[in-house]
C-alpha atoms as a PDB file:
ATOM      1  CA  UNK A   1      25.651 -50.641 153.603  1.00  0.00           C
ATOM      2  CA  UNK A   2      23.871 -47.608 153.821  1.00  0.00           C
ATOM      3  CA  UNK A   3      20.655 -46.342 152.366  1.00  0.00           C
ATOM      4  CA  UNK A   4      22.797 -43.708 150.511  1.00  0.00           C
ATOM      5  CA  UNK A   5      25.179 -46.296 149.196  1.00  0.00           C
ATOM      6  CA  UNK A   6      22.246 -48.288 147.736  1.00  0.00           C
ATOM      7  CA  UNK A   7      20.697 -45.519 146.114  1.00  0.00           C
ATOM      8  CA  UNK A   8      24.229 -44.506 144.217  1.00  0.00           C
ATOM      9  CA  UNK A   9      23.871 -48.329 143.306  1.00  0.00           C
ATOM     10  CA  UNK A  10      20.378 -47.559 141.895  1.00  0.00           C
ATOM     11  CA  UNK A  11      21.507 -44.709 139.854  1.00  0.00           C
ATOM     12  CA  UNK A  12      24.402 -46.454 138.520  1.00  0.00           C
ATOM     13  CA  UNK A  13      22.367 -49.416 137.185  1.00  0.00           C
ATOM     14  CA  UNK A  14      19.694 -47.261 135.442  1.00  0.00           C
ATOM     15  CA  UNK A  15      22.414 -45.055 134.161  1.00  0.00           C
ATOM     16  CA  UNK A  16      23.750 -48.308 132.497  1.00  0.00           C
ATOM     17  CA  UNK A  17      20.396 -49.318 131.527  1.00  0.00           C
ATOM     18  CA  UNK A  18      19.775 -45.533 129.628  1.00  0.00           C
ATOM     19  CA  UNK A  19      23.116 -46.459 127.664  1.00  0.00           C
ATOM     20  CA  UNK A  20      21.525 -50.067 126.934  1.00  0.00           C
ATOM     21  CA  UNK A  21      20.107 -50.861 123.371  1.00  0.00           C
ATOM     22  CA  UNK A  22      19.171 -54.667 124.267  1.00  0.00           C
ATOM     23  CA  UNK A  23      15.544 -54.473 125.455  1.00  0.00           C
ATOM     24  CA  UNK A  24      15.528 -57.548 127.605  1.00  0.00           C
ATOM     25  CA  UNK A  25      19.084 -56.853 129.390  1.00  0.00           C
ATOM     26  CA  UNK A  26      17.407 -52.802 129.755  1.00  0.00           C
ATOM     27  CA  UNK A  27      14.576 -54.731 130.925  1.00  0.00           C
ATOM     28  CA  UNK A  28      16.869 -56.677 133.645  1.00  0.00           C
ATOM     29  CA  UNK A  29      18.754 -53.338 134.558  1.00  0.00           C
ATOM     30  CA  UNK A  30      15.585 -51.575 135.850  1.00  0.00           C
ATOM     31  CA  UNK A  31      14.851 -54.585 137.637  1.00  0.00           C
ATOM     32  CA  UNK A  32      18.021 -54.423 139.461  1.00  0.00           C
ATOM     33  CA  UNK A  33      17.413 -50.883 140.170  1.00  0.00           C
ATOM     34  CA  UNK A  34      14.232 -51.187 141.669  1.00  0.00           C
ATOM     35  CA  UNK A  35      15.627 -53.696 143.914  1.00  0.00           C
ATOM     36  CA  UNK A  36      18.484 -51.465 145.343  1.00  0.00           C
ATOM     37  CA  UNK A  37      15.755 -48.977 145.669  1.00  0.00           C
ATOM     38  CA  UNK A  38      13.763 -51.481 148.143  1.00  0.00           C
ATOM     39  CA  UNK A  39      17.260 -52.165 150.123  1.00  0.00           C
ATOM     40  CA  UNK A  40      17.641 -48.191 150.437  1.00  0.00           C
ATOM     41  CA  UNK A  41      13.583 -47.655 151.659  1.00  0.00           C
ATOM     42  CA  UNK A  42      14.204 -50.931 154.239  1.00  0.00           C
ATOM     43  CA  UNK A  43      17.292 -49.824 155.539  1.00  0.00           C
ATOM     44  CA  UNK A  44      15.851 -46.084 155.950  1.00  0.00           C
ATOM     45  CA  UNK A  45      12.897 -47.375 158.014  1.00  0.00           C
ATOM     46  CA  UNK A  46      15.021 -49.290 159.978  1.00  0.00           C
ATOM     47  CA  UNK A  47      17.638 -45.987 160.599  1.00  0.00           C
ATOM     48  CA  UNK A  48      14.152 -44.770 161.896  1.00  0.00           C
ATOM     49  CA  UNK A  49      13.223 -47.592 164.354  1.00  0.00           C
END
């Protein structure tokens, strides 16, 4: 996995999320996001180590 690949994951989730009209599951989507986000800023630092 790359940090690239995890961001396209990010986007696709809160692309989903935009399209959501359930709060909580919108809610759950972000979530998701953010954590693909965290993968992609830990596996940039460690392209940098």
């Amino acid at each position: 996995m790359t940090a690239d690949e995890a961001i396209s994951n990010a986007v696709r989730v809160l692309q989903a999320a935009e399209a959501e009209t359930n709060l909580a599951l919108m809610e759950r989507l972000d979530e998701l996001a953010c954590s693909w986000l965290t993968v992609a800023n830990l596996l940039m630092e460690r392209e940098r180590a």
